[in-house]
Protein backbone atom coordinates (compact mmCIF):
# COMPACT_ATOMS: atom_id res chain seq x y z
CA UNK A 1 -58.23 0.63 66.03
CA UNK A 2 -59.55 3.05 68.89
CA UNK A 3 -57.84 6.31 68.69
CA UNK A 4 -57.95 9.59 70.62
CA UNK A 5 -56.51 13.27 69.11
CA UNK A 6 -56.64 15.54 71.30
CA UNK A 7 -55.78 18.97 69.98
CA UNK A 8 -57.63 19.88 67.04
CA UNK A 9 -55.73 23.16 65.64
CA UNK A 10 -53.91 24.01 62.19
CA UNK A 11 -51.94 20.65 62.40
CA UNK A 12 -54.11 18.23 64.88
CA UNK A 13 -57.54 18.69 62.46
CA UNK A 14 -55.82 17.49 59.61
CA UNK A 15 -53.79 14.67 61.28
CA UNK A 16 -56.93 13.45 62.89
CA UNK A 17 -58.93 13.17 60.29
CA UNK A 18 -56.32 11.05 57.89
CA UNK A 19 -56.61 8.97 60.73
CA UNK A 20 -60.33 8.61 60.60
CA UNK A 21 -60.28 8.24 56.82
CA UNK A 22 -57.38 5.45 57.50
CA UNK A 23 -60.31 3.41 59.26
CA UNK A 24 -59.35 4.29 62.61
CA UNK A 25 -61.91 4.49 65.02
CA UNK A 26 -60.99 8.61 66.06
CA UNK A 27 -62.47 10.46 69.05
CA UNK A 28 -61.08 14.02 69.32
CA UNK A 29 -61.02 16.40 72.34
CA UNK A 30 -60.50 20.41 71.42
CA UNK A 31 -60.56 23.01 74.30
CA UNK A 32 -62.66 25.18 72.02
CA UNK A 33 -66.09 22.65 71.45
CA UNK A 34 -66.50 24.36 68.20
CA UNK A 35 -63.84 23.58 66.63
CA UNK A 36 -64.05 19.64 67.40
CA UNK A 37 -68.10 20.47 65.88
CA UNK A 38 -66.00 21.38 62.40
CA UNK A 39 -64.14 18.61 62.54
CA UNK A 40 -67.02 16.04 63.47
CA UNK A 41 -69.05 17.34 60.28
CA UNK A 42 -65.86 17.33 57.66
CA UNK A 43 -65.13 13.79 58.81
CA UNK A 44 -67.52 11.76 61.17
CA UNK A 45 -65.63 10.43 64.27
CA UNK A 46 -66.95 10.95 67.95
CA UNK A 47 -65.80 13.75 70.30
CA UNK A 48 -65.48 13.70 74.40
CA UNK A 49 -66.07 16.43 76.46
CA UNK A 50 -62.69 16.15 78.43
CA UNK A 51 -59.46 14.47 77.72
CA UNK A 52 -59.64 11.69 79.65
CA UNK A 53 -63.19 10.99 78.30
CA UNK A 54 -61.24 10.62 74.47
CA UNK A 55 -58.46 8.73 75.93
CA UNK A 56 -61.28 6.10 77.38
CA UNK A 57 -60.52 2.74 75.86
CA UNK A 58 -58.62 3.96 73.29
CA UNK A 59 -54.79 1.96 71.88
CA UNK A 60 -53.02 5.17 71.23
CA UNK A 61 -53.99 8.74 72.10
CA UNK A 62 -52.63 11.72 70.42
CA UNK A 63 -51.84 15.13 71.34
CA UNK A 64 -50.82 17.98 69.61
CA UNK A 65 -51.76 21.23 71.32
CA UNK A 66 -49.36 24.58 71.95
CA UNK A 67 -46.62 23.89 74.55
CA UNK A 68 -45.28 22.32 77.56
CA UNK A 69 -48.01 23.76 80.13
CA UNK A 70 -50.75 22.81 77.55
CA UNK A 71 -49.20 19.07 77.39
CA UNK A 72 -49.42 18.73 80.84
CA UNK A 73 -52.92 20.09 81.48
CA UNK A 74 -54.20 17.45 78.59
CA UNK A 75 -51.95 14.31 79.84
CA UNK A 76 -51.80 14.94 83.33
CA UNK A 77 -54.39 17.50 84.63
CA UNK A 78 -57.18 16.49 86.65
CA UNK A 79 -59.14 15.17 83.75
CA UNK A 80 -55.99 14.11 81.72
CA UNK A 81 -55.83 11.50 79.48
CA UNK A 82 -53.52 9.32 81.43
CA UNK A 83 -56.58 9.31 83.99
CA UNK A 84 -58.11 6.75 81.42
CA UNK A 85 -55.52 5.63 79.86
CA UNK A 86 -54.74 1.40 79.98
CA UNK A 87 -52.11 -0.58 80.58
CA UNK A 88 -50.42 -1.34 77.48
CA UNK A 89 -51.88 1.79 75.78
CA UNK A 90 -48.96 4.27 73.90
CA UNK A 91 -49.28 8.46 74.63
CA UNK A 92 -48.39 9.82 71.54
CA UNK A 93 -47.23 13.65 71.86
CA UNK A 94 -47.08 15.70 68.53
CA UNK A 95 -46.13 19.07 70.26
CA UNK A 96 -43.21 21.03 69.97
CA UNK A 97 -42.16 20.90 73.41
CA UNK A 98 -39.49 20.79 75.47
CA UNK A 99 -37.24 17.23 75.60
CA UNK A 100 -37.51 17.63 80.07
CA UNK A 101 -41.55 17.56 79.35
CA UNK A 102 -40.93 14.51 76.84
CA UNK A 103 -38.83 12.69 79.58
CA UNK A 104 -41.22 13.50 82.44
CA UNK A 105 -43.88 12.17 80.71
CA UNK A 106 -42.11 9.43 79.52
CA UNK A 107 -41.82 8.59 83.08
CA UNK A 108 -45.24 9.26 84.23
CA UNK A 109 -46.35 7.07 81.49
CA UNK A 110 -44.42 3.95 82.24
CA UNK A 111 -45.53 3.70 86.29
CA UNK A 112 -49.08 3.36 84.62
CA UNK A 113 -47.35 0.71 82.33
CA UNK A 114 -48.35 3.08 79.23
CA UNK A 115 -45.68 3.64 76.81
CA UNK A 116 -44.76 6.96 75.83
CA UNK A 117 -43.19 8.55 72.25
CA UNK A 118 -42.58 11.96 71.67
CA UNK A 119 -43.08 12.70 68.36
CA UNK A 120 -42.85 16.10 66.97
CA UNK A 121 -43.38 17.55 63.25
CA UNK A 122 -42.02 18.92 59.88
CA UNK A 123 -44.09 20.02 57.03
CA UNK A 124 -46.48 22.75 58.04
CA UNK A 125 -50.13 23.06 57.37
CA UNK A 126 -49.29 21.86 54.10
CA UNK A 127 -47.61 18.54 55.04
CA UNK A 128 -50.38 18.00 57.22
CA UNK A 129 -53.42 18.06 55.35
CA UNK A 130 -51.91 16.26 52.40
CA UNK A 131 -50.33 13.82 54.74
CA UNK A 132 -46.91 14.41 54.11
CA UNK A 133 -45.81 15.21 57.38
CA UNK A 134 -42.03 13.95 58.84
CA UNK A 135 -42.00 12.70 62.25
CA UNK A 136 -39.12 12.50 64.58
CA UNK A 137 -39.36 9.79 67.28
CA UNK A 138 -38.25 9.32 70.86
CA UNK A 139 -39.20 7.02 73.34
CA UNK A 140 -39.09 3.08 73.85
CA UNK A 141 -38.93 1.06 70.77
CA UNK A 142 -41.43 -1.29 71.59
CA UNK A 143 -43.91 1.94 71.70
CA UNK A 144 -42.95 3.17 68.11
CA UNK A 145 -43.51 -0.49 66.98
CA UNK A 146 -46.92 -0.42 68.36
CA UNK A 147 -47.52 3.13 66.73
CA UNK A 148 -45.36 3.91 63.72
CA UNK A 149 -48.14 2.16 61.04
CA UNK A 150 -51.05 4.46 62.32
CA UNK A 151 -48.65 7.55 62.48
CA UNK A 152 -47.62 6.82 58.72
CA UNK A 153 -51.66 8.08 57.69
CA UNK A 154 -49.99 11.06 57.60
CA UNK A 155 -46.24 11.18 57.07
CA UNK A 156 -44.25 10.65 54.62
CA UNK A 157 -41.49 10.33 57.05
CA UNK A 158 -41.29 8.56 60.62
CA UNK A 159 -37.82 7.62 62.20
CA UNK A 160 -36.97 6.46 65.75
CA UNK A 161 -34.13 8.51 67.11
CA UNK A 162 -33.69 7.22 70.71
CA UNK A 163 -35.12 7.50 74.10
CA UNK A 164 -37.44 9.60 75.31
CA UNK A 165 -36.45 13.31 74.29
CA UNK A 166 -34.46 12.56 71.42
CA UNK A 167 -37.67 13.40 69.29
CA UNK A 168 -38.07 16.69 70.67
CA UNK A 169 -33.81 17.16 70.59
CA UNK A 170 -34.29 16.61 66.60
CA UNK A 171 -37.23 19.26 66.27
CA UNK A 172 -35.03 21.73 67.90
CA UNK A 173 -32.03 20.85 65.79
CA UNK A 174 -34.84 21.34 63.00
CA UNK A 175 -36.19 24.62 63.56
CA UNK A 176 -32.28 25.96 64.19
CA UNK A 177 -31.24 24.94 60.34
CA UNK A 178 -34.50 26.47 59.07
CA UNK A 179 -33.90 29.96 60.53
CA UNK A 180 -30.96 29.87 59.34
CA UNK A 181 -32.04 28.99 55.79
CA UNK A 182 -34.85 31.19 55.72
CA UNK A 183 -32.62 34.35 56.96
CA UNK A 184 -30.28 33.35 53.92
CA UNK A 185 -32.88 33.26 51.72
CA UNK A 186 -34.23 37.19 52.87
CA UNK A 187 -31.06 38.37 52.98
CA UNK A 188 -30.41 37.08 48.93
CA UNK A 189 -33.73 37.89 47.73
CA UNK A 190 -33.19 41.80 49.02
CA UNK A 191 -29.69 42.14 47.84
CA UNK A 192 -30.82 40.49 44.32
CA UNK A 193 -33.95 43.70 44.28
CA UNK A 194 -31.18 46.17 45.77
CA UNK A 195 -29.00 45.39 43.03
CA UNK A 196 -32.34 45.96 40.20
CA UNK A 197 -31.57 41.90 39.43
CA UNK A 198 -35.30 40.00 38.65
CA UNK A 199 -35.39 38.39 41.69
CA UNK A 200 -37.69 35.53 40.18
CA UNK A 201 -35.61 34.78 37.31
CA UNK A 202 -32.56 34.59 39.76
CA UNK A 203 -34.36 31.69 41.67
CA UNK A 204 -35.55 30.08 39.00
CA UNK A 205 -31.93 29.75 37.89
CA UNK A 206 -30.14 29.53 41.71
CA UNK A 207 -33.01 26.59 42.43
CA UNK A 208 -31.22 24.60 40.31
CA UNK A 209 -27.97 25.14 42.44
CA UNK A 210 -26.19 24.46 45.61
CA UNK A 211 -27.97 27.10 46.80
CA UNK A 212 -31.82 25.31 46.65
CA UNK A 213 -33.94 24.63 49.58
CA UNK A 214 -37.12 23.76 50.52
CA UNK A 215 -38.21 27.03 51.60
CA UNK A 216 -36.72 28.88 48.47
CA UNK A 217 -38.68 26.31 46.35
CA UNK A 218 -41.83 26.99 48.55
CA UNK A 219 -41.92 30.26 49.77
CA UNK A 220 -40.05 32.81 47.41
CA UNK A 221 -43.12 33.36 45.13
CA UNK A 222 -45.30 34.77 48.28
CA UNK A 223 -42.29 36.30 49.86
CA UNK A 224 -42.08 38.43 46.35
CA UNK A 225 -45.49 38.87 46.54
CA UNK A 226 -44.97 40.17 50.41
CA UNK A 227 -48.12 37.66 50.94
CA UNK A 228 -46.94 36.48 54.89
CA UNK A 229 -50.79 35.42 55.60
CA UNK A 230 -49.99 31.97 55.85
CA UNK A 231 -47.79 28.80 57.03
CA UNK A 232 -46.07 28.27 60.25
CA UNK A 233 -46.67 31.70 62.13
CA UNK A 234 -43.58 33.84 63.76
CA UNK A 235 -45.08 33.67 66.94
CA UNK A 236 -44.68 29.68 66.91
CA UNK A 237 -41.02 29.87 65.94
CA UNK A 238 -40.21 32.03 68.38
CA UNK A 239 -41.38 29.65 70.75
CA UNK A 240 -39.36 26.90 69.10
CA UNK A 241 -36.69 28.78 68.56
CA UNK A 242 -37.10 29.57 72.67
CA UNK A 243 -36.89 26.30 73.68
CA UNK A 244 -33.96 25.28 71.20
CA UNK A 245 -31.85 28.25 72.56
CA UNK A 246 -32.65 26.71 76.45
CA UNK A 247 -31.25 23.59 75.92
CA UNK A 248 -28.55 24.57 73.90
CA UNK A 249 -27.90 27.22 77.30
CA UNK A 250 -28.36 23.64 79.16
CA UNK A 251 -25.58 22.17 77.37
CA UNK A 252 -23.33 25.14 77.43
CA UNK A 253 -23.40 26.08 74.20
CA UNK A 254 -24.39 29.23 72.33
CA UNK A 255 -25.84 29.68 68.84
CA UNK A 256 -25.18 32.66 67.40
CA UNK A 257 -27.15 32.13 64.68
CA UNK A 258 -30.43 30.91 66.35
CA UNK A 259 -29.62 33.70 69.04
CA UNK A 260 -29.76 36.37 65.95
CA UNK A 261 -32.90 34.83 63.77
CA UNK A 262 -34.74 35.39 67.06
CA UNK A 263 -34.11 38.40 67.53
CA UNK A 264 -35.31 39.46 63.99
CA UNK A 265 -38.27 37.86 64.47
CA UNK A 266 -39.12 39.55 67.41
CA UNK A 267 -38.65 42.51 65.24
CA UNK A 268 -41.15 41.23 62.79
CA UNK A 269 -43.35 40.52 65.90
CA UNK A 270 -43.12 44.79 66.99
CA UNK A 271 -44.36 45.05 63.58
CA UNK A 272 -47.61 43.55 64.16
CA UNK A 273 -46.22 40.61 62.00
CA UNK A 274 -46.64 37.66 64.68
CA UNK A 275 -49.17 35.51 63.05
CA UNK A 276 -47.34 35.90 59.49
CA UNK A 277 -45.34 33.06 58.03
CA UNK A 278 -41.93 32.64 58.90
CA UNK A 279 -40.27 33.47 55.93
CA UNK A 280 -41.66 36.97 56.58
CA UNK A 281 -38.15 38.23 57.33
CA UNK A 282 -37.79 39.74 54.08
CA UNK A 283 -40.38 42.26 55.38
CA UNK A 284 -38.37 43.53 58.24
CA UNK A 285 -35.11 43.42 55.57
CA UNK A 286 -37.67 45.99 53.45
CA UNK A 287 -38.91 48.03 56.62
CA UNK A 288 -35.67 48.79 57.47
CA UNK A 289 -34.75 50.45 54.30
């Protein structure tokens, strides 16, 4: 199968190249030349100097780049991939975005007769380069069919969860329940230290609890260590966490929670902590001792 990945960053260079390892035929467009260089020399593949170039002749192209004006520039910008894109073809878009991008694509897609998914992502760097990424799916079923066995090279997970914009709707719903988690977990790890308890024996016995989660499984070892130099970055959440609070403004709702993780992590972002993991709330807790 002829493939094109456009977007080669912390996620995209990983995803790419299971894909290429899978047997797919990959070409891969990155704004930055160099880094598509590092990619062609870890794992073979072609590389086009434009977006539309990649897209060429390809079944599915897929994108996974930073947000909504970076989407468009990619898919529909002047050299875009839907320039090049056939009939019959599926867009595949990986980036957190917003669900009105997801449905205006989904539209632009389908007067070309291209199908459309938008397809966002769980599992971090991590899930990514060991292929254990979840996928959440919107779009026309028909398209998923077409592309759920190639997206499986690297996820664990893949569900279709409605139309167009219901993928992006999930991410959002996503990224809400992990601030929340991952304030929890800050806020317990610096009462536990406050209260001179050994914070690593505690979650070695609380892991085994109601109160276990993924990130307390994952990221309380660094978090003691105060090692933030890693994983999904603050900066990125924010901008997740931006977009989740919009539509949730949209839909006339407010989430107090969401609303109040974001605002600590712009505190951890006048820190200088921006590109630190996200579970790097436990530093502000300490700064503000």
């Amino acid at each position: 199968m002829r493939v094109a990945f456009i977007g080669l960053g912390v996620m995209g260079f990983h995803m790419a190249g299971h894909l290429q390892r899978a047997g797919c035929q990959v070409t891969v467009y990155n704004r930055t030349p160099a880094r598509a260089d590092d990619w062609l020399r870890e794992f073979g593949g072609g590389s086009a100097e434009t977006p539309a170039k990649a897209a060429a002749e390809c079944e599915i192209v897929f994108i996974c780049v930073g947000n909504d004006d970076d989407v468009r520039a990619v898919s529909l910008g002047r050299e875009g991939a839907l320039g090049s894109m056939a009939a019959g073809s599926v867009l595949v878009d990986h980036t957190t975005a917003s669900a009105e991008l997801a449905r205006e694509l989904d539209r632009a897609t389908g007067e070309r007769g291209i199908g459309f998914l938008d397809a966002p992502v769980s599992g971090g760097e991590a899930g990514a380069k060991n292929g254990k990424l979840t996928v959440m799916v919107g779009g026309a079923k028909e398209s998923f069919q077409k592309a759920q066995s190639t997206i499986e090279h690297y996820a664990q997970c893949v569900r279709h969860l409605g139309p167009a914009g219901n993928g992006q709707l999930a991410k959002m719903a996503n990224q809400i329940c992990i601030a929340g988690v991952l304030q929890g977990l800050a806020e317990g790890m610096a009462f536990a230290e406050s209260a001179g308890l050994d914070v690593d024996a505690l979650i070695q016995v609380i892991s085994r609890g109601a109160a276990q989660s993924w990130q307390m499984e994952n990221r309380y070892k660094t978090m003691l260590a105060g090692d933030y130099e890693h994983g999904f970055a603050v900066n990125w959440m924010r901008k997740d966490l931006g977009i989740a609070l919009r539509e949730a403004n949209r839909m006339g709702m407010t989430l107090e929670l969401a609303e109040m993780v974001d605002g600590f992590y712009a505190d951890v972002q006048a820190m200088g902590g921006g590109r630190w993991d996200t579970s790097s709330l436990l530093a502000r807790l300490k700064d503000s001792k």
